[in-house]
N, C-alpha and C. Protein backbone atom coordinates (compact mmCIF):
# COMPACT_ATOMS: atom_id res chain seq x y z
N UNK A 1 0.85 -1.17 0.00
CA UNK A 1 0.00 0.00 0.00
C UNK A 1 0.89 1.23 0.00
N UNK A 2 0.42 2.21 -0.79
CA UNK A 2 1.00 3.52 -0.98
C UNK A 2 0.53 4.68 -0.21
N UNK A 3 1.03 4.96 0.65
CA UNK A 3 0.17 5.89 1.42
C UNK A 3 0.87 7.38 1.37
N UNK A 4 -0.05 8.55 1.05
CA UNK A 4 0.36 9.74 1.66
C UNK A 4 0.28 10.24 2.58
N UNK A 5 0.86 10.26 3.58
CA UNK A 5 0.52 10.58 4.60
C UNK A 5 1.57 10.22 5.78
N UNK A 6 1.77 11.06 6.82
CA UNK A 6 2.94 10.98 7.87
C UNK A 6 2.26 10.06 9.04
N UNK A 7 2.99 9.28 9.01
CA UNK A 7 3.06 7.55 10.54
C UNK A 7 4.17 8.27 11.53
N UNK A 8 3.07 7.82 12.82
CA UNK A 8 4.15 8.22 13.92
C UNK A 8 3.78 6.63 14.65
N UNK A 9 4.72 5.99 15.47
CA UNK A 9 4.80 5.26 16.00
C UNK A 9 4.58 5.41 17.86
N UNK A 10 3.77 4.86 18.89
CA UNK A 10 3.40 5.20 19.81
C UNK A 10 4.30 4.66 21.00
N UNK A 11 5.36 3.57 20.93
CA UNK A 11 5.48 2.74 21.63
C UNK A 11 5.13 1.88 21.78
N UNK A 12 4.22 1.48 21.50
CA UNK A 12 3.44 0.51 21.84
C UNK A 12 4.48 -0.92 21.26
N UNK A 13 4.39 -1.69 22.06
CA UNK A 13 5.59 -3.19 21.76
C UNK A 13 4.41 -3.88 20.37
N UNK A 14 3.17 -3.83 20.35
CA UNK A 14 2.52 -4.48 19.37
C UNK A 14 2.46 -3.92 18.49
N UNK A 15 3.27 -2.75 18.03
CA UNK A 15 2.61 -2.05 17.23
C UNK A 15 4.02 -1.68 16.23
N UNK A 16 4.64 -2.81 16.19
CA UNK A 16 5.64 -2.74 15.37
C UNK A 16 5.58 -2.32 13.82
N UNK A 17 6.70 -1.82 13.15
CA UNK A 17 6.93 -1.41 12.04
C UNK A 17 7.92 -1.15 11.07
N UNK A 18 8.97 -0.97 12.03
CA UNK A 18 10.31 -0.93 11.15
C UNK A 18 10.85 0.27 10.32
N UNK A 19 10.66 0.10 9.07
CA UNK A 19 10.82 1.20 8.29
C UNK A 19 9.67 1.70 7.50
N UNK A 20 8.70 1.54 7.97
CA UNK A 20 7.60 1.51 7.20
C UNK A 20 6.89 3.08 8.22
N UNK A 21 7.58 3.85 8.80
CA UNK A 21 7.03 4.84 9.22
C UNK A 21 8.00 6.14 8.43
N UNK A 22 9.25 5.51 7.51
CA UNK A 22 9.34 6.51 7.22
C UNK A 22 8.43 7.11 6.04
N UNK A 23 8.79 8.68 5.81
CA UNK A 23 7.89 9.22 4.87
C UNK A 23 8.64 9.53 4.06
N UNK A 24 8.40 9.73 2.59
CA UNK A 24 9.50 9.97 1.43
C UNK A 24 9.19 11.49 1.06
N UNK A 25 9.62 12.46 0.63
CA UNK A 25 8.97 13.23 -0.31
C UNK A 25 9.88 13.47 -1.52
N UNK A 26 8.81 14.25 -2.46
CA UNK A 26 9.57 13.91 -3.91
C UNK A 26 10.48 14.66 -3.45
N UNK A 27 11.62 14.92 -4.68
CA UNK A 27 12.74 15.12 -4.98
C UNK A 27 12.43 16.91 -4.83
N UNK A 28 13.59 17.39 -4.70
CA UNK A 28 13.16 19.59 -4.73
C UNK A 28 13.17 19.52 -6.18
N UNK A 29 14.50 19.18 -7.09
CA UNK A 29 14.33 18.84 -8.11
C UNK A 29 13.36 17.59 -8.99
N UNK A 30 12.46 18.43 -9.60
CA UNK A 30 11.35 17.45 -10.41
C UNK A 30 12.12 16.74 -11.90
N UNK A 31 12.78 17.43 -11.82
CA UNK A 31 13.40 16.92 -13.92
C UNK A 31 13.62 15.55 -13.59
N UNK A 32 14.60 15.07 -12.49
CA UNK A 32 14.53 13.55 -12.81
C UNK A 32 13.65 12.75 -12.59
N UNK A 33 12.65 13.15 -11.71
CA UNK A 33 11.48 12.35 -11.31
C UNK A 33 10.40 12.32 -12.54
N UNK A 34 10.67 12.94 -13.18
CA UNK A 34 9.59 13.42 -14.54
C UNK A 34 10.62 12.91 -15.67
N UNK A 35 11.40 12.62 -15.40
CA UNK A 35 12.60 11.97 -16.86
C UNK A 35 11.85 9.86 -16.44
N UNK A 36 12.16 9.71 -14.92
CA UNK A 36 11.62 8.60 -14.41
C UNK A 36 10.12 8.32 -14.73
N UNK A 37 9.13 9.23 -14.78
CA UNK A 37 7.75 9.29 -15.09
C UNK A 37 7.67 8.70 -16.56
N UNK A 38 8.25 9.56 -17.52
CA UNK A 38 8.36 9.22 -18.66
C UNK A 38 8.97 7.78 -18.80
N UNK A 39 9.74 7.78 -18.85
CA UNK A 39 10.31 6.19 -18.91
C UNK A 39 9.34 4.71 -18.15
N UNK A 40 8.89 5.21 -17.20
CA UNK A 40 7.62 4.32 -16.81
C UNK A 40 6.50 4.29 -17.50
N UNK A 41 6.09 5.29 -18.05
CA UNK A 41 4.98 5.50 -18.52
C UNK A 41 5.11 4.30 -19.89
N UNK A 42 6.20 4.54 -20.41
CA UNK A 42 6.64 4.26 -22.07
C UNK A 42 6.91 2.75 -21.89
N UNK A 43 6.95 1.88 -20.82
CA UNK A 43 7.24 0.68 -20.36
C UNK A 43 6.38 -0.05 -19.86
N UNK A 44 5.61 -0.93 -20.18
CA UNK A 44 4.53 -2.50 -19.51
C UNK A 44 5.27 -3.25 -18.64
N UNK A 45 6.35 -3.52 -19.18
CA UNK A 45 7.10 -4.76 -18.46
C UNK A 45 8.37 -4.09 -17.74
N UNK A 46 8.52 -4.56 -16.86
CA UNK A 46 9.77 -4.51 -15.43
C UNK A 46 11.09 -4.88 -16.50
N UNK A 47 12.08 -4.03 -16.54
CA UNK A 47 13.57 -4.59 -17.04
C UNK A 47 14.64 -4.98 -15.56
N UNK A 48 15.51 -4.57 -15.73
CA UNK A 48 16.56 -4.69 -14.98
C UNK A 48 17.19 -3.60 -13.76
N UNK A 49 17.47 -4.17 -12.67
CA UNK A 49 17.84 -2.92 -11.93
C UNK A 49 19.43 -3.12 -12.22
N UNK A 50 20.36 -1.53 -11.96
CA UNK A 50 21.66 -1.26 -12.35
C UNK A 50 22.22 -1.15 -11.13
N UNK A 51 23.23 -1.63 -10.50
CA UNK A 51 23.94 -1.33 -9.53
C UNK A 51 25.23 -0.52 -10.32
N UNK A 52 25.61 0.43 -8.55
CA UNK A 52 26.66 1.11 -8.90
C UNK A 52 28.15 0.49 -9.34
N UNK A 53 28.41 -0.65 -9.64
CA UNK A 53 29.11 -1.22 -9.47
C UNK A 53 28.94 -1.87 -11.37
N UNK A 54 27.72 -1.96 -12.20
CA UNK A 54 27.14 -2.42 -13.06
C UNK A 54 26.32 -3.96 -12.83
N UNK A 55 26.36 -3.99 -12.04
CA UNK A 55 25.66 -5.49 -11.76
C UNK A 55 24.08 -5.18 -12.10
N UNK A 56 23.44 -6.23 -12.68
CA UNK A 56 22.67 -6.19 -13.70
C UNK A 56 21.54 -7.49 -12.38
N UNK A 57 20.13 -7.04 -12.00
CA UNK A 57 19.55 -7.65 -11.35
C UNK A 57 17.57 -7.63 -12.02
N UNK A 58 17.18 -8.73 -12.34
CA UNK A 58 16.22 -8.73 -13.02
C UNK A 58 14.97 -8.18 -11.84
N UNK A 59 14.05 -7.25 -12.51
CA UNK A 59 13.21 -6.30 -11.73
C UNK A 59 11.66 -6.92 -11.74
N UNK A 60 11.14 -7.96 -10.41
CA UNK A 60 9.76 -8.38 -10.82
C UNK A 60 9.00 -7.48 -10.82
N UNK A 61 8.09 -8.33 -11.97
CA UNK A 61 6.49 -7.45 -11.64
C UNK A 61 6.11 -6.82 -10.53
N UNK A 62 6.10 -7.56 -9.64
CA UNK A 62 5.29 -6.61 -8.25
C UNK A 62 6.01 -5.88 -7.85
N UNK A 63 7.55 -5.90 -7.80
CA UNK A 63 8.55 -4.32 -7.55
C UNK A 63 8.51 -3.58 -8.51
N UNK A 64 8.02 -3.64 -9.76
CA UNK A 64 8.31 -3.42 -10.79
C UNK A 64 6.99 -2.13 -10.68
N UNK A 65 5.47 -2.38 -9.86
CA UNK A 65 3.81 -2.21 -10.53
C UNK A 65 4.42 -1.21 -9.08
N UNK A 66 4.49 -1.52 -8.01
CA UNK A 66 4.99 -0.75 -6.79
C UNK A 66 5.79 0.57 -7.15
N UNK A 67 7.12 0.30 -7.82
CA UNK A 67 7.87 1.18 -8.84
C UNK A 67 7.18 2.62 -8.91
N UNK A 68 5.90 2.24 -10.19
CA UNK A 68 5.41 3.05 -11.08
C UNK A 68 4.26 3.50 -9.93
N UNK A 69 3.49 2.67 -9.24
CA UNK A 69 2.71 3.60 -8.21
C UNK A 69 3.43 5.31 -7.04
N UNK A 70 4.90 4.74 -6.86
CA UNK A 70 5.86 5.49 -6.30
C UNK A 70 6.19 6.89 -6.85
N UNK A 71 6.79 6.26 -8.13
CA UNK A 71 6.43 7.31 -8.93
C UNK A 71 5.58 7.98 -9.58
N UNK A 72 4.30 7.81 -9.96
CA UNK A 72 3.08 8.73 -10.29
C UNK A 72 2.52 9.45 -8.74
N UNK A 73 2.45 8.99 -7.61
CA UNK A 73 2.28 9.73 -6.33
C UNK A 73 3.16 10.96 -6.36
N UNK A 74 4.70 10.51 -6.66
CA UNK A 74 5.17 11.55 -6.22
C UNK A 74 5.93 12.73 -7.37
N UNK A 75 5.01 12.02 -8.51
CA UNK A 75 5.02 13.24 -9.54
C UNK A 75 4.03 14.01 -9.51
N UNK A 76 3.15 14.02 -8.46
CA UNK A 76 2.37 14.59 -8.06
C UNK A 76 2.51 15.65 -6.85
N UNK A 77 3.87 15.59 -6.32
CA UNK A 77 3.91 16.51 -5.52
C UNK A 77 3.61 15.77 -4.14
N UNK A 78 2.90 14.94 -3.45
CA UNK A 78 2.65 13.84 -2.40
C UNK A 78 3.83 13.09 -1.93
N UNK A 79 4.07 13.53 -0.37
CA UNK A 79 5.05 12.45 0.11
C UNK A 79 4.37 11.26 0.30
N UNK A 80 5.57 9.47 0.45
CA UNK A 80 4.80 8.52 0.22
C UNK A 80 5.05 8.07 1.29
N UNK A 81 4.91 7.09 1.47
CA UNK A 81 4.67 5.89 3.04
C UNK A 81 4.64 4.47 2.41
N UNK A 82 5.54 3.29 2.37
CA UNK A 82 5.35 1.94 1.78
C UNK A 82 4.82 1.36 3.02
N UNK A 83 3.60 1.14 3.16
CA UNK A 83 3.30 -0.03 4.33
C UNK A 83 2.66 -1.49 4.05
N UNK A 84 3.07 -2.57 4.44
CA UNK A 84 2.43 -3.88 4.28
C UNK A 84 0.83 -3.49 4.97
N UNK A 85 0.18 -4.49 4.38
CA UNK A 85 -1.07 -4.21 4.63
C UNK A 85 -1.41 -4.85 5.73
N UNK A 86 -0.95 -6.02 6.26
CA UNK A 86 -1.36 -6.60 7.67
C UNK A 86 -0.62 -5.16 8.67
N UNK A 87 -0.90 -4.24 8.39
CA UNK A 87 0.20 -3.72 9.68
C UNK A 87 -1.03 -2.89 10.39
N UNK A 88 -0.43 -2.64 11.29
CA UNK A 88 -1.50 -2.16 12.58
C UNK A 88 -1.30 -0.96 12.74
N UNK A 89 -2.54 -0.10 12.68
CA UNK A 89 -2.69 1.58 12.69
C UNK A 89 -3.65 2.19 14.12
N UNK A 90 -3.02 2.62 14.25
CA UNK A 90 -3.49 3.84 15.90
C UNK A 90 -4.88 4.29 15.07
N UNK A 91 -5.71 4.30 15.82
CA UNK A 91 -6.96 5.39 15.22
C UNK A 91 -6.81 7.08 14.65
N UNK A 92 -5.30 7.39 15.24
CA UNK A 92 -4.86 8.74 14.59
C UNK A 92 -4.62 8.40 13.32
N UNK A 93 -3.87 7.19 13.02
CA UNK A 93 -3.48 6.73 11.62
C UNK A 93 -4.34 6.71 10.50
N UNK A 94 -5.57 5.76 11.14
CA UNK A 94 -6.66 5.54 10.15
C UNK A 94 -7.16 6.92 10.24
N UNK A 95 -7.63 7.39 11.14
CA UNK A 95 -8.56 8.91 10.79
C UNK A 95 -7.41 9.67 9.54
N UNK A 96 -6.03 10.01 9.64
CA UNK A 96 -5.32 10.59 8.60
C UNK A 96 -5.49 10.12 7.13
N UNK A 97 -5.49 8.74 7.35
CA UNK A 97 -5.34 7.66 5.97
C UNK A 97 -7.25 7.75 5.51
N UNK A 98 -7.60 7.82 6.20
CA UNK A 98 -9.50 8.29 5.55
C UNK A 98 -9.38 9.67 5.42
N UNK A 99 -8.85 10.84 6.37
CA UNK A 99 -8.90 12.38 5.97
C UNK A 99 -10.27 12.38 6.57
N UNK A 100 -10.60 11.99 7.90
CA UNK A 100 -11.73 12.10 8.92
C UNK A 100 -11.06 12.14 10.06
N UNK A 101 -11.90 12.99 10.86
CA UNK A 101 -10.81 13.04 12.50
C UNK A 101 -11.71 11.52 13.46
N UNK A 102 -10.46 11.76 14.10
CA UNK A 102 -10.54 10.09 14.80
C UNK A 102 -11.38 10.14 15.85
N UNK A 103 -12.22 11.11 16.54
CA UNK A 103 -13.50 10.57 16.99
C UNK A 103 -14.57 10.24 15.80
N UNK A 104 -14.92 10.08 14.49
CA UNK A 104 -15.81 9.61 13.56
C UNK A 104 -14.62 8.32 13.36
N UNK A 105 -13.49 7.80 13.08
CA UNK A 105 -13.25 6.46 13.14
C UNK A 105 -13.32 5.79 14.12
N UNK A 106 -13.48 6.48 15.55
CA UNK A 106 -13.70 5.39 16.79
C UNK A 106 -15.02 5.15 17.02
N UNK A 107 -16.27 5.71 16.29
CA UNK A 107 -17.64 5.99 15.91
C UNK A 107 -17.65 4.63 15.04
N UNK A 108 -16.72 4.52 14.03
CA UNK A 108 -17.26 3.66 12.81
C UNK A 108 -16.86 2.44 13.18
N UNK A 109 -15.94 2.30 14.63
CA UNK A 109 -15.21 0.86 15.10
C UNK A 109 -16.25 0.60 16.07
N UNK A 110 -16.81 1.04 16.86
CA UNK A 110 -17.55 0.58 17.88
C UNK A 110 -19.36 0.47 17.12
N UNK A 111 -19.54 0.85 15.68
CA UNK A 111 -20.32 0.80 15.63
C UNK A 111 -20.33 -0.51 14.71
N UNK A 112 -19.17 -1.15 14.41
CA UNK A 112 -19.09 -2.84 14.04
C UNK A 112 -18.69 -2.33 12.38
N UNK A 113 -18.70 -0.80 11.90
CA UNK A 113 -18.39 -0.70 10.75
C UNK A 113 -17.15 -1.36 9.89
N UNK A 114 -16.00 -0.86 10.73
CA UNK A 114 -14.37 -1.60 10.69
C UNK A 114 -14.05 -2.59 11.59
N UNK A 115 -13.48 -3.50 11.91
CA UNK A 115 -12.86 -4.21 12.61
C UNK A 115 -11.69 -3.65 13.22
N UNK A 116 -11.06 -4.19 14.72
CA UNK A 116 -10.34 -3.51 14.98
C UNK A 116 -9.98 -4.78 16.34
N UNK A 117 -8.66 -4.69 16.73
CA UNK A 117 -8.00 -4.86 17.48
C UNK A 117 -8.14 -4.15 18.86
N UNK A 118 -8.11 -4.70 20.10
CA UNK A 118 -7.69 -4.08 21.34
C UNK A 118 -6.54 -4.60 22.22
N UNK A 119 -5.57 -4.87 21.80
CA UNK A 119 -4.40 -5.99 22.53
C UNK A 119 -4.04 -5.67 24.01
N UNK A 120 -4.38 -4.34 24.25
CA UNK A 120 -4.47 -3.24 25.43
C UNK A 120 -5.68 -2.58 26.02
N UNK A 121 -5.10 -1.48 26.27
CA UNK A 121 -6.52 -0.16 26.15
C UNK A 121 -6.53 0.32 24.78
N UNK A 122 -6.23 0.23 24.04
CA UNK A 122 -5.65 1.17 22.79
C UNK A 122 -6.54 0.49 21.17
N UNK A 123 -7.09 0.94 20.89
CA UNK A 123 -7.57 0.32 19.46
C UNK A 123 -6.64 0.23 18.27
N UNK A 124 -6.62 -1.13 17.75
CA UNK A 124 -5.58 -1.13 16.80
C UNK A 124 -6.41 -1.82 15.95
N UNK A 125 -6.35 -1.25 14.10
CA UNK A 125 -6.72 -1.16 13.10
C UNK A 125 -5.58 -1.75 11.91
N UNK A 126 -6.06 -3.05 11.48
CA UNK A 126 -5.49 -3.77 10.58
C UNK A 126 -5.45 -2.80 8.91
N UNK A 127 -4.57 -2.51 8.79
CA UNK A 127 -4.60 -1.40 7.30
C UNK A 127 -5.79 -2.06 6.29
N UNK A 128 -5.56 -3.55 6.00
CA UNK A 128 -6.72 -4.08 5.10
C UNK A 128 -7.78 -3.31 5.27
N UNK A 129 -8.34 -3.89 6.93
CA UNK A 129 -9.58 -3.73 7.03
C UNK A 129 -10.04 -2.52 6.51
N UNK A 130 -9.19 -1.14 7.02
CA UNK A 130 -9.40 0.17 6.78
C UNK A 130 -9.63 0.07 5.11
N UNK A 131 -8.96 -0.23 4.51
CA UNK A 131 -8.91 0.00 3.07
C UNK A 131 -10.06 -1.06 2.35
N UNK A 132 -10.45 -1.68 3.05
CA UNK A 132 -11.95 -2.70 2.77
C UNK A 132 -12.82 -1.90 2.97
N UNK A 133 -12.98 -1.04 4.42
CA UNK A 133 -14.04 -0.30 4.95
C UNK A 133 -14.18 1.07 3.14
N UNK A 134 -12.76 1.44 3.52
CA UNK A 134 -12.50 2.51 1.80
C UNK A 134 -13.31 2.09 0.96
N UNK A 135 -13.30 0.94 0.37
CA UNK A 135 -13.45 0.21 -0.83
C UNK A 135 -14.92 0.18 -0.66
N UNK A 136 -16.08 -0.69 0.39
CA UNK A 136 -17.47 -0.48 0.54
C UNK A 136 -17.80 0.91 0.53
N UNK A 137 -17.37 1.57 1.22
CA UNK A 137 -17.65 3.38 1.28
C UNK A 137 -18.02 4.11 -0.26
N UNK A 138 -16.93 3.47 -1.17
CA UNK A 138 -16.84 3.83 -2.93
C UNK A 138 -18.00 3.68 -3.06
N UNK A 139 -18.21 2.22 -3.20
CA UNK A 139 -19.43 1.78 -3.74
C UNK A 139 -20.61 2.01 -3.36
N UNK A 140 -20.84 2.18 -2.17
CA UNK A 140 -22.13 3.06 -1.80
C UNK A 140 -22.17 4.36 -2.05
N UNK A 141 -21.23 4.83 -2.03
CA UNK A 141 -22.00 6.06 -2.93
C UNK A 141 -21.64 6.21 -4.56
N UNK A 142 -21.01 5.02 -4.84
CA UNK A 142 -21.35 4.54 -6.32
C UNK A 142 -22.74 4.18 -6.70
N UNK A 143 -23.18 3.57 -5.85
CA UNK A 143 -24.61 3.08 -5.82
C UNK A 143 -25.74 4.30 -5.69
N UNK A 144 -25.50 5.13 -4.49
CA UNK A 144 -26.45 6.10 -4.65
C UNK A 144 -26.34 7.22 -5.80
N UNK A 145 -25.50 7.17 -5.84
CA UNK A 145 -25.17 8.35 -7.36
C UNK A 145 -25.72 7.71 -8.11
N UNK A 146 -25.87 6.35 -8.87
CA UNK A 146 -26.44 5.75 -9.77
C UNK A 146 -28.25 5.80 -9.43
N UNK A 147 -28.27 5.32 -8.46
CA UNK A 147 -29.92 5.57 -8.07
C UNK A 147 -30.66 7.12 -7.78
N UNK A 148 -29.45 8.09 -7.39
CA UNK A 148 -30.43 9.49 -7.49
C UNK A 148 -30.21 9.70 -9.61
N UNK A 149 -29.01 9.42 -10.01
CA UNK A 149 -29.00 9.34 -11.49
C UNK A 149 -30.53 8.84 -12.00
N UNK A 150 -30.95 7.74 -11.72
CA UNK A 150 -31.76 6.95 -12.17
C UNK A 150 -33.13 7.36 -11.77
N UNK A 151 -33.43 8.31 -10.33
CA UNK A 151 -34.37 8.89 -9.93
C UNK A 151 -34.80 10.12 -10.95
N UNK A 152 -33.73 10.67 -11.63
CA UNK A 152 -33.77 11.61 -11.69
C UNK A 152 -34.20 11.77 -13.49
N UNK A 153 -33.82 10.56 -14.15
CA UNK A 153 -34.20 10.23 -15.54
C UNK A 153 -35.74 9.98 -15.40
N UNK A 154 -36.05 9.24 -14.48
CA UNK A 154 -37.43 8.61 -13.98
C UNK A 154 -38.75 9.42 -13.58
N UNK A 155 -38.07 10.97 -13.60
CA UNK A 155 -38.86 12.06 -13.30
C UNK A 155 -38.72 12.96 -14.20
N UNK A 156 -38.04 12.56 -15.20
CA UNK A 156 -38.00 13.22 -16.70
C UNK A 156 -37.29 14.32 -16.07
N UNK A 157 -36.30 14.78 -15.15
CA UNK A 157 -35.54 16.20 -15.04
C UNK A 157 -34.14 16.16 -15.66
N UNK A 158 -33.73 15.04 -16.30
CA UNK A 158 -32.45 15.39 -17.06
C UNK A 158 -32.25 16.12 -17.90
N UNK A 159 -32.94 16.59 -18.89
CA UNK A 159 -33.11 17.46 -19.61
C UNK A 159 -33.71 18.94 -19.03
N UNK A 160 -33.83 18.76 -17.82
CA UNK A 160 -34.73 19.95 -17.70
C UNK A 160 -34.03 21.07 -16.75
N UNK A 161 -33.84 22.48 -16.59
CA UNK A 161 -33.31 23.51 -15.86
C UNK A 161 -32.23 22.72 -14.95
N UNK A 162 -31.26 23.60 -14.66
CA UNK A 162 -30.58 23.24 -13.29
C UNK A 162 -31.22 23.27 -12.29
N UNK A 163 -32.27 23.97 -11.86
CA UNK A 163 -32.75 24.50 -10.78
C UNK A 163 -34.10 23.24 -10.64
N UNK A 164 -34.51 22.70 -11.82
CA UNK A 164 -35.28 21.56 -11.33
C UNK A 164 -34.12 20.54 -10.84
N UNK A 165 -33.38 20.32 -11.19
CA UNK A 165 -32.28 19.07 -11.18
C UNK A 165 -31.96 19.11 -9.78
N UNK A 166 -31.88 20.46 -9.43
CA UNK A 166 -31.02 20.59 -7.79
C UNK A 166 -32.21 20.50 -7.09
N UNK A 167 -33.82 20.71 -7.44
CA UNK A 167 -34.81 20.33 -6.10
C UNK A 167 -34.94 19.29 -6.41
N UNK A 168 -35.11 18.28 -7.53
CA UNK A 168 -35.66 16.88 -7.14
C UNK A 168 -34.12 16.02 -7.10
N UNK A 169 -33.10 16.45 -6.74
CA UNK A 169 -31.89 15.92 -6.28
C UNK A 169 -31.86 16.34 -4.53
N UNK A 170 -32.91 17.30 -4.10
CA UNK A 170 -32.55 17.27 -2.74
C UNK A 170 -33.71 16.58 -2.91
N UNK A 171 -34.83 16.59 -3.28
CA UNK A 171 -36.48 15.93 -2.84
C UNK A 171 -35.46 14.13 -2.47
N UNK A 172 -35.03 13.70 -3.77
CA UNK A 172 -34.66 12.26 -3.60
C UNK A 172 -33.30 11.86 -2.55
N UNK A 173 -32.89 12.96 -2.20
CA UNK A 173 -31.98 13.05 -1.21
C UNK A 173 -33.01 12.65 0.23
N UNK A 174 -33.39 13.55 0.52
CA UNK A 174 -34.16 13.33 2.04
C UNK A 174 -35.17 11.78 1.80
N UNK A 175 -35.98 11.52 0.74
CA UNK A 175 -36.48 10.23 0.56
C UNK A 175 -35.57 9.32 1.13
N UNK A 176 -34.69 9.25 0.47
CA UNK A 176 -33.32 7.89 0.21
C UNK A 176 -32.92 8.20 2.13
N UNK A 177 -32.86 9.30 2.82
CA UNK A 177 -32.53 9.45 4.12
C UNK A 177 -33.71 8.93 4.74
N UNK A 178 -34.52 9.42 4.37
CA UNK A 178 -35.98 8.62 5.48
C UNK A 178 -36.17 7.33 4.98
N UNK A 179 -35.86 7.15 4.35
CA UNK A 179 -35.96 5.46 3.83
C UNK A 179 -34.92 4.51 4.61
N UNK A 180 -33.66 5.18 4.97
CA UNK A 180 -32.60 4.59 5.81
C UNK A 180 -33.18 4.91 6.97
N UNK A 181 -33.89 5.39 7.62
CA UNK A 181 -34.07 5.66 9.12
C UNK A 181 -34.90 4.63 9.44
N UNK A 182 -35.98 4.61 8.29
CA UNK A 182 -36.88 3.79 8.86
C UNK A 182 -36.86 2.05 8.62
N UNK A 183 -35.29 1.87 7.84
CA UNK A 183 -35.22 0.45 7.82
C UNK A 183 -33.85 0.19 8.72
């Protein structure tokens, strides 16, 4: 997993990590990171890594797909974070890595939304899970975008003013909310 975002480590003896808290940021100079962009871009398949020495070491796929994620993040200006995904995140972590403050992720753990660890007093959050919880989150409001979409063909307002579009987009808004309350 590619993360933007700064890891601090608590102490905690379970809550190991290694090097996976450091944070990278791009280069001050962009030309080589954008000479590197290009050359990834122009490439499918993984070649060879070069040692200083010339030693010639064949580059797999999955270092290879990791590579090019590294670099498009941080031709973007984004420092990175390499973390394995079994690794265990503080609720400060996950609230940063969602971009929600961590009383709404200790909300979404006790309410059975995420799974989570307590090895202590302390809640600890398996990165998967977080990025599973990510992944359902998409899709529901993949889903409702498609169904106010579909509300909204169904009431003949696609074609019609902005100003109809934005009341029967709130009308089917509060429906779709009272419809969740009451199931």
């Amino acid at each position: 997993m590619i993360m933007g975002k700064e890891n601090t480590t608590h102490g905690d003896p379970t809550h190991e990590r290694g090097d996976a808290d450091e944070v990278i940021f791009p280069p001050q100079d962009l030309d080589e990171l954008l000479n590197l962009a290009r050359f990834v871009e122009g490439h499918t398949e993984p070649g060879l890594l070069l040692g200083p020495d010339g030693e010639q070491v064949p580059l797999p796929l999955e270092v290879y797909q990791v590579l090019t994620q590294v670099v498009e993040v941080m031709r973007q200006g984004k420092a990175i974070s390499v973390a394995p995904r079994g690794l265990l995140l503080t609720t400060q972590e996950a609230a940063d890595i969602m971009g929600m403050s961590r009383p709404t992720i200790v909300k979404l753990l006790e309410e059975g939304k995420i799974p989570f660890e307590k090895p202590n007093r302390h809640r600890r959050i398996q990165l998967q899970n977080l990025l599973d919880f990510q992944e359902r989150r998409r899709a529901e409001r993949r889903d409702a975008l498609n169904e106010l979409t579909s509300d909204a063909d169904g009431l003949g307002i696609a074609d019609g003013s902005t100003e109809d579009y934005a009341a029967a987009l709130k009308r089917a808004r509060r429906r779709r909310a009272a419809d969740r309350k009451a199931s």
